[in-house]
N, C-alpha and C. Protein backbone atom coordinates (compact mmCIF):
# COMPACT_ATOMS: atom_id res chain seq x y z
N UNK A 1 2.19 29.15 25.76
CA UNK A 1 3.56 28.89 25.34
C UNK A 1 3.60 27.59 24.54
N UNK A 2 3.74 27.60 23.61
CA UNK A 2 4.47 26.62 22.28
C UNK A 2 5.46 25.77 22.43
N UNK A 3 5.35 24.45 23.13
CA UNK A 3 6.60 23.97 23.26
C UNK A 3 7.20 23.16 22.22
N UNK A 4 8.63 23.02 21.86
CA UNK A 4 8.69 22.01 20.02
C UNK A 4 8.83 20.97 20.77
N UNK A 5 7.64 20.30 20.28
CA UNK A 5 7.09 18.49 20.54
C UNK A 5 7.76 18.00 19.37
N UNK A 6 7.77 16.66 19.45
CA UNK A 6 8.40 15.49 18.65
C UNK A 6 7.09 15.06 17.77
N UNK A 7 6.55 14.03 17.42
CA UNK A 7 5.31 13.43 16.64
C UNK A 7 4.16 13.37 17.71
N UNK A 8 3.27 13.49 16.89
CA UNK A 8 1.43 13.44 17.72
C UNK A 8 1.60 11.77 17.47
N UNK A 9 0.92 11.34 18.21
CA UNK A 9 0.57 10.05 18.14
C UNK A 9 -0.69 9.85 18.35
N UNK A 10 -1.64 10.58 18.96
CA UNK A 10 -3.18 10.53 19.22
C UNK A 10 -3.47 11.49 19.84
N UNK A 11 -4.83 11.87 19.22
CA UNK A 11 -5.36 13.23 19.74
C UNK A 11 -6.82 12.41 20.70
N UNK A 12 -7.37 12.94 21.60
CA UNK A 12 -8.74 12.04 22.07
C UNK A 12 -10.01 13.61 22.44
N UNK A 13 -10.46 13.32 22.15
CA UNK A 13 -11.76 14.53 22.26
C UNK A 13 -12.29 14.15 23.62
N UNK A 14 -12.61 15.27 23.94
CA UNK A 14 -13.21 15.44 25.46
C UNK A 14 -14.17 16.64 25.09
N UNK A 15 -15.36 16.54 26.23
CA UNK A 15 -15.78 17.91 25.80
C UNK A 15 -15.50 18.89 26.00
N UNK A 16 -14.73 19.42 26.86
CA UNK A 16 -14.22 20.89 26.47
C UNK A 16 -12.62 21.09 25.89
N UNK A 17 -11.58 20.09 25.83
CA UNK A 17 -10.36 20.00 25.88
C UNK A 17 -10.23 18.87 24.90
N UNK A 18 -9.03 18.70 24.52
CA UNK A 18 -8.02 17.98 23.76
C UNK A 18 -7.33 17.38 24.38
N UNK A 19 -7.00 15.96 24.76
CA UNK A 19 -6.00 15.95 25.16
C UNK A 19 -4.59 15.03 24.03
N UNK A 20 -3.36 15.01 23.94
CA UNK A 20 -2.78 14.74 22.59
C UNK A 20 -1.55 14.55 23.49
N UNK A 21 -1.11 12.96 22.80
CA UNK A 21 0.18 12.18 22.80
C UNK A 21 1.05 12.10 22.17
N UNK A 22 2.27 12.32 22.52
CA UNK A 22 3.59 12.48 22.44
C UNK A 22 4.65 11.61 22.03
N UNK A 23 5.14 11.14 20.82
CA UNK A 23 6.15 10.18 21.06
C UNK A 23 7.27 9.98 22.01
N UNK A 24 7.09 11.23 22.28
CA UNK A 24 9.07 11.23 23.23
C UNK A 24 7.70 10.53 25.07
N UNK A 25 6.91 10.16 25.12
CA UNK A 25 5.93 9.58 26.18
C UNK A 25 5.08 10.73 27.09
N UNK A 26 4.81 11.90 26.99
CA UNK A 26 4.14 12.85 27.44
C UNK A 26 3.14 13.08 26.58
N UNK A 27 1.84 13.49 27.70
CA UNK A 27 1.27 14.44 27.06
C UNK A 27 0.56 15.40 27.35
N UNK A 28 -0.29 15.97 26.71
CA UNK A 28 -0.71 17.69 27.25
C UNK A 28 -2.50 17.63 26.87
N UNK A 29 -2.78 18.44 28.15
CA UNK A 29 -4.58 19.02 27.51
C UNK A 29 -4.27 20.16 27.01
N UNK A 30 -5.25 20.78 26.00
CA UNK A 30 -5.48 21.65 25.47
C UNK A 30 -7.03 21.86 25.62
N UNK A 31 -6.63 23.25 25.77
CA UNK A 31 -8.46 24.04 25.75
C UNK A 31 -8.31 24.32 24.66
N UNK A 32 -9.09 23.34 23.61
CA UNK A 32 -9.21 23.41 22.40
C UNK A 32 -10.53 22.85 21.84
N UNK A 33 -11.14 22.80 20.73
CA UNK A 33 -12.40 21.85 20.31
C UNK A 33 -11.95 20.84 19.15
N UNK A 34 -12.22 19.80 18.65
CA UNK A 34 -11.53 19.43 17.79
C UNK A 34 -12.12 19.70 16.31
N UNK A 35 -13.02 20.33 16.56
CA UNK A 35 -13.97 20.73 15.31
C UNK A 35 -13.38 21.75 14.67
N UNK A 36 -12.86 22.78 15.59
CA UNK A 36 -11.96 23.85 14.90
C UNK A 36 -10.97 23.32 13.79
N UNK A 37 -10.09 21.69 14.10
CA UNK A 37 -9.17 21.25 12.83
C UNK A 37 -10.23 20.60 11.80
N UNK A 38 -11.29 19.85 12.65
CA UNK A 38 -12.48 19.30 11.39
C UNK A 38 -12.53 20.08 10.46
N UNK A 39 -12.87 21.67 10.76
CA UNK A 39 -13.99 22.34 9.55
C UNK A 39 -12.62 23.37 9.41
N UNK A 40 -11.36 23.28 9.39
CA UNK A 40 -10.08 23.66 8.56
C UNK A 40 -9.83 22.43 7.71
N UNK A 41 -10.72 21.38 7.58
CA UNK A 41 -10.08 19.90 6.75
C UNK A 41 -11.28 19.62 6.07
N UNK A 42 -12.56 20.36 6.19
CA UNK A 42 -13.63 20.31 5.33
C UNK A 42 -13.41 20.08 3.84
N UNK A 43 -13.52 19.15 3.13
CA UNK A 43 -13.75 19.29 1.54
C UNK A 43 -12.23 18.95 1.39
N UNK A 44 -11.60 17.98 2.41
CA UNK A 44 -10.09 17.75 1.54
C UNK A 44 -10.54 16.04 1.73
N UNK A 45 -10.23 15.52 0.82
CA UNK A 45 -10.13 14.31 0.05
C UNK A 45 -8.83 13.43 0.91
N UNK A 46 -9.06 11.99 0.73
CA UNK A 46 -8.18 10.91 1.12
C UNK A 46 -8.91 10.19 1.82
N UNK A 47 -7.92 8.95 2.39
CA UNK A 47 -8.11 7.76 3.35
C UNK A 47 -8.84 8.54 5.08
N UNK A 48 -9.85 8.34 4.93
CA UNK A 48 -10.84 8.71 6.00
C UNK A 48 -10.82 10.27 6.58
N UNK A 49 -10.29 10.77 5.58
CA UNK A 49 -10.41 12.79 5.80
C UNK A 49 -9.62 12.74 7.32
N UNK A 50 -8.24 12.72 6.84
CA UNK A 50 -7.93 13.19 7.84
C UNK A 50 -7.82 14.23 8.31
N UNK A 51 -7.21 15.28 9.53
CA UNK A 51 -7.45 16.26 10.13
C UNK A 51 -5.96 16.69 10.13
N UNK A 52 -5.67 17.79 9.69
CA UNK A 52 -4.06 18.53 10.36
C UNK A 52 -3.95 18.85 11.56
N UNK A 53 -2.80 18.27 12.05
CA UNK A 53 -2.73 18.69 13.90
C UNK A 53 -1.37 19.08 13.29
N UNK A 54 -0.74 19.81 14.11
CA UNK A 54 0.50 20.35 14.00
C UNK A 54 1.44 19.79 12.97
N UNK A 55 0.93 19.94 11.89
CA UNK A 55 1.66 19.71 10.24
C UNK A 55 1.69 18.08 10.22
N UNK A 56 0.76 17.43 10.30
CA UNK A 56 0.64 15.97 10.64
C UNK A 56 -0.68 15.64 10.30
N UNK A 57 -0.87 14.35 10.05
CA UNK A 57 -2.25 14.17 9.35
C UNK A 57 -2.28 12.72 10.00
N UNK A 58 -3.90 13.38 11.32
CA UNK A 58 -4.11 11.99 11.94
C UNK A 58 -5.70 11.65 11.62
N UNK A 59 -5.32 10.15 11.88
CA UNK A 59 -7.03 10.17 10.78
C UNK A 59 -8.01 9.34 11.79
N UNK A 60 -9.24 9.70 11.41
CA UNK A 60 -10.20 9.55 12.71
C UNK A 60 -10.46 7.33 12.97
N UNK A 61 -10.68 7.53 14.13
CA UNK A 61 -11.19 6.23 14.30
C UNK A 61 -12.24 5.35 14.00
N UNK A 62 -13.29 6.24 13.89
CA UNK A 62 -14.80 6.36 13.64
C UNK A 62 -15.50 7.35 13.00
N UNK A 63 -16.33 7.50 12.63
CA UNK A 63 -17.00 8.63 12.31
C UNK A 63 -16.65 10.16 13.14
N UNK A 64 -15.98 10.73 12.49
CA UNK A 64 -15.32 12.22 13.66
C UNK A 64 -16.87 12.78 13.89
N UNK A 65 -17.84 12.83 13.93
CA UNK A 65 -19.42 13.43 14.68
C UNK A 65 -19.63 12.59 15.85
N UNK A 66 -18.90 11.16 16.10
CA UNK A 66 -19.00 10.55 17.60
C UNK A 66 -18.35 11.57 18.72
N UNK A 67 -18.87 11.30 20.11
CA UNK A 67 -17.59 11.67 20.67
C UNK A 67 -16.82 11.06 21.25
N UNK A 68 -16.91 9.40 21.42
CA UNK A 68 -15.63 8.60 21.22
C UNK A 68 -14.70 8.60 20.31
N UNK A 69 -14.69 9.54 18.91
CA UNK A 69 -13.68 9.35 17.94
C UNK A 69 -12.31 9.73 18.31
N UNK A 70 -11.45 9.61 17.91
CA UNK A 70 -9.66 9.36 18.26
C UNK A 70 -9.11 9.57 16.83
N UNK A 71 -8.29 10.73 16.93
CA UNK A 71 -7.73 10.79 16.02
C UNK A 71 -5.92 10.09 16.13
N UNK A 72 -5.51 9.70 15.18
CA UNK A 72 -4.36 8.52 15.32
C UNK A 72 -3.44 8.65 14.18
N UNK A 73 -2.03 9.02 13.91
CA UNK A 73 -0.98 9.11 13.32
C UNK A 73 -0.59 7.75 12.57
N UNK A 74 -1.01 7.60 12.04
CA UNK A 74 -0.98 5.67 11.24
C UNK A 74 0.48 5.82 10.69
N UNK A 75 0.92 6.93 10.33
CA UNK A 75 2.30 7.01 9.71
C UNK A 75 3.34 6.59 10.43
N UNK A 76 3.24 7.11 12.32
CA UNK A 76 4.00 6.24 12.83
C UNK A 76 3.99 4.88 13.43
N UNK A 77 2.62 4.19 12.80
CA UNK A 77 2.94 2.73 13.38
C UNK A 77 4.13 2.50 12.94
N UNK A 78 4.81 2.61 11.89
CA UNK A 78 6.31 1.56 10.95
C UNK A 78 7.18 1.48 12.21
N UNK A 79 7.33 2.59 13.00
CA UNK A 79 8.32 2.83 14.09
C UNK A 79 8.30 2.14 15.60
N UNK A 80 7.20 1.81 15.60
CA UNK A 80 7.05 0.75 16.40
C UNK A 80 7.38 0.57 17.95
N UNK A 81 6.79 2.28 18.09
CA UNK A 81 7.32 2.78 19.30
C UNK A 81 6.85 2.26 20.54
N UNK A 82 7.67 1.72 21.51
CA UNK A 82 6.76 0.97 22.66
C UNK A 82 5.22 1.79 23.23
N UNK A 83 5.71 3.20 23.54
CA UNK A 83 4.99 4.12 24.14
C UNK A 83 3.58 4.53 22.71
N UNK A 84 3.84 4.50 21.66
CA UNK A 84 2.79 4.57 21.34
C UNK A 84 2.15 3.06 20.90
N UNK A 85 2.48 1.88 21.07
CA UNK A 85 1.84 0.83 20.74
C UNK A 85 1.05 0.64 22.23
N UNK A 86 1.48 1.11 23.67
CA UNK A 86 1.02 0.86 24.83
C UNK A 86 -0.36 1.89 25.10
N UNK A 87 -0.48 3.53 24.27
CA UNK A 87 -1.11 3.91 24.17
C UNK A 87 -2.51 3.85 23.15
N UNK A 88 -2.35 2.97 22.58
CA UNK A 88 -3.43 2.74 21.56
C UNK A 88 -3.95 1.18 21.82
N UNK A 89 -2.58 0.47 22.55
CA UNK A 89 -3.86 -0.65 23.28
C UNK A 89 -4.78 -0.38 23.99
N UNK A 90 -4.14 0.51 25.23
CA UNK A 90 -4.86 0.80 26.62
C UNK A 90 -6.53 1.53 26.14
N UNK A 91 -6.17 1.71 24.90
CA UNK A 91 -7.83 2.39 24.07
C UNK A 91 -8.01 1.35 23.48
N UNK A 92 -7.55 0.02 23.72
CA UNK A 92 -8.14 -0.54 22.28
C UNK A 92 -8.23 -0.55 20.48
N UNK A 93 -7.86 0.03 21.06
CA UNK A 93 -6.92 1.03 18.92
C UNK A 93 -6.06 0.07 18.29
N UNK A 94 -5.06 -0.39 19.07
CA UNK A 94 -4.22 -0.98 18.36
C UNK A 94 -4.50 -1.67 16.95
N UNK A 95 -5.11 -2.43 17.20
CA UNK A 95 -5.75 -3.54 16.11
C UNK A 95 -5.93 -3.07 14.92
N UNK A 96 -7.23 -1.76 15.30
CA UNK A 96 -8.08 -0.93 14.63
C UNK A 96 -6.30 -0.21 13.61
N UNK A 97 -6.22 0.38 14.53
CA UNK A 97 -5.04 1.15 13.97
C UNK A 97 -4.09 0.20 12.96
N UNK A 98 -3.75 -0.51 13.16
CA UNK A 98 -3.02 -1.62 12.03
C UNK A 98 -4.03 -2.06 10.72
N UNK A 99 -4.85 -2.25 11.03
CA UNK A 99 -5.67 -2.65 9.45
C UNK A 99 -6.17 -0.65 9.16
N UNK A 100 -6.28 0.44 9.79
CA UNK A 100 -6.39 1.26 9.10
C UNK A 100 -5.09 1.45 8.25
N UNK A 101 -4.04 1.46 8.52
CA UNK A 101 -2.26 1.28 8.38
C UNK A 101 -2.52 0.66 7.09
N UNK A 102 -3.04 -0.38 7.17
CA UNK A 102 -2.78 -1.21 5.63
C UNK A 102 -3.44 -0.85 4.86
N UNK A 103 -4.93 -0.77 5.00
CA UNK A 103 -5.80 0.16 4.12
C UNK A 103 -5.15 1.51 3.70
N UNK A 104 -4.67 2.20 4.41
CA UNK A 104 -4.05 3.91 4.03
C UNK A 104 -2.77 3.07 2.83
N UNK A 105 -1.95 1.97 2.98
CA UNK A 105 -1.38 1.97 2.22
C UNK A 105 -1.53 1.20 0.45
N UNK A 106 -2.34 0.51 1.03
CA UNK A 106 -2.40 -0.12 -0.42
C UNK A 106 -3.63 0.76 -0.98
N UNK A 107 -4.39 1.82 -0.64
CA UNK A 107 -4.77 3.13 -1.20
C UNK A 107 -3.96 3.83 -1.72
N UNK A 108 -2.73 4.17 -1.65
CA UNK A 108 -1.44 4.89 -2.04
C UNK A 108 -0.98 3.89 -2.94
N UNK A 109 -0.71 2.42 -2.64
CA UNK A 109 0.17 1.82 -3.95
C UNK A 109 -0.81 1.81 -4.81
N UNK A 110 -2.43 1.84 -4.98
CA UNK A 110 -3.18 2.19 -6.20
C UNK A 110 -3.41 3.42 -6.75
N UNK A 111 -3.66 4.36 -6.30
CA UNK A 111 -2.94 5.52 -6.48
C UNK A 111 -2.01 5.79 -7.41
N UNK A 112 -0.32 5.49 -6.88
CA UNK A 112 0.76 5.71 -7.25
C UNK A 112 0.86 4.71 -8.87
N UNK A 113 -0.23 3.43 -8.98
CA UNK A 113 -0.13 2.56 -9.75
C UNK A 113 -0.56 2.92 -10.83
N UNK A 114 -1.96 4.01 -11.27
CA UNK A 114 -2.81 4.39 -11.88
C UNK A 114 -1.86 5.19 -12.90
């Protein structure tokens, strides 16, 4: 059953499951692999190849062939949501996640500049 979720905020790989965060503060496992969205995102171009999760584009932490990699919604840092700034400390992300944030953007204002 399909429930309508609000924004992904982080996906985390496990080996057999998914598990993926919620802005509204929940979240869910999935018996899923994450390779299945990898090799649907094969051969698409941008700021660290990101991956489509439910019409959303979260982009990896590390090299996506680790299996510590974390995939992460950089679009909603601007929003500055308690629940997802508490979830990407408690990983350590935070940081990481803010200079990826700036990099994804001043890639776009050169881009848009060209």
């Amino acid at each position: 059953m399909q429930l309508n979720h609000n924004k992904v905020l982080l996906a985390e790989r496990f080996h057999c499951y998914i598990r993926v965060y919620y802005a509204d503060g929940h979240y869910e496992l999935r018996d899923e692999n994450i390779q299945d969205y990898i090799k649907q995102n094969r051969g698409k171009s941008g700021y660290k190849h990101p991956i489509l999760f439910e019409n959303q584009n979260l982009y990896p932490t590390i090299d996506q062939k680790e299996n510590l990699c974390c995939w992460i919604n950089l679009g909603y840092i601007e929003e500055k949501n308690p629940f997802y700034i508490w979830v990407l400390q408690s990983r350590g992300l935070y940081d990481k996640a803010v200079k990826m944030y700036v990099n994804l953007k001043l890639k776009e204002l050169i881009k848009d500049s060209c």
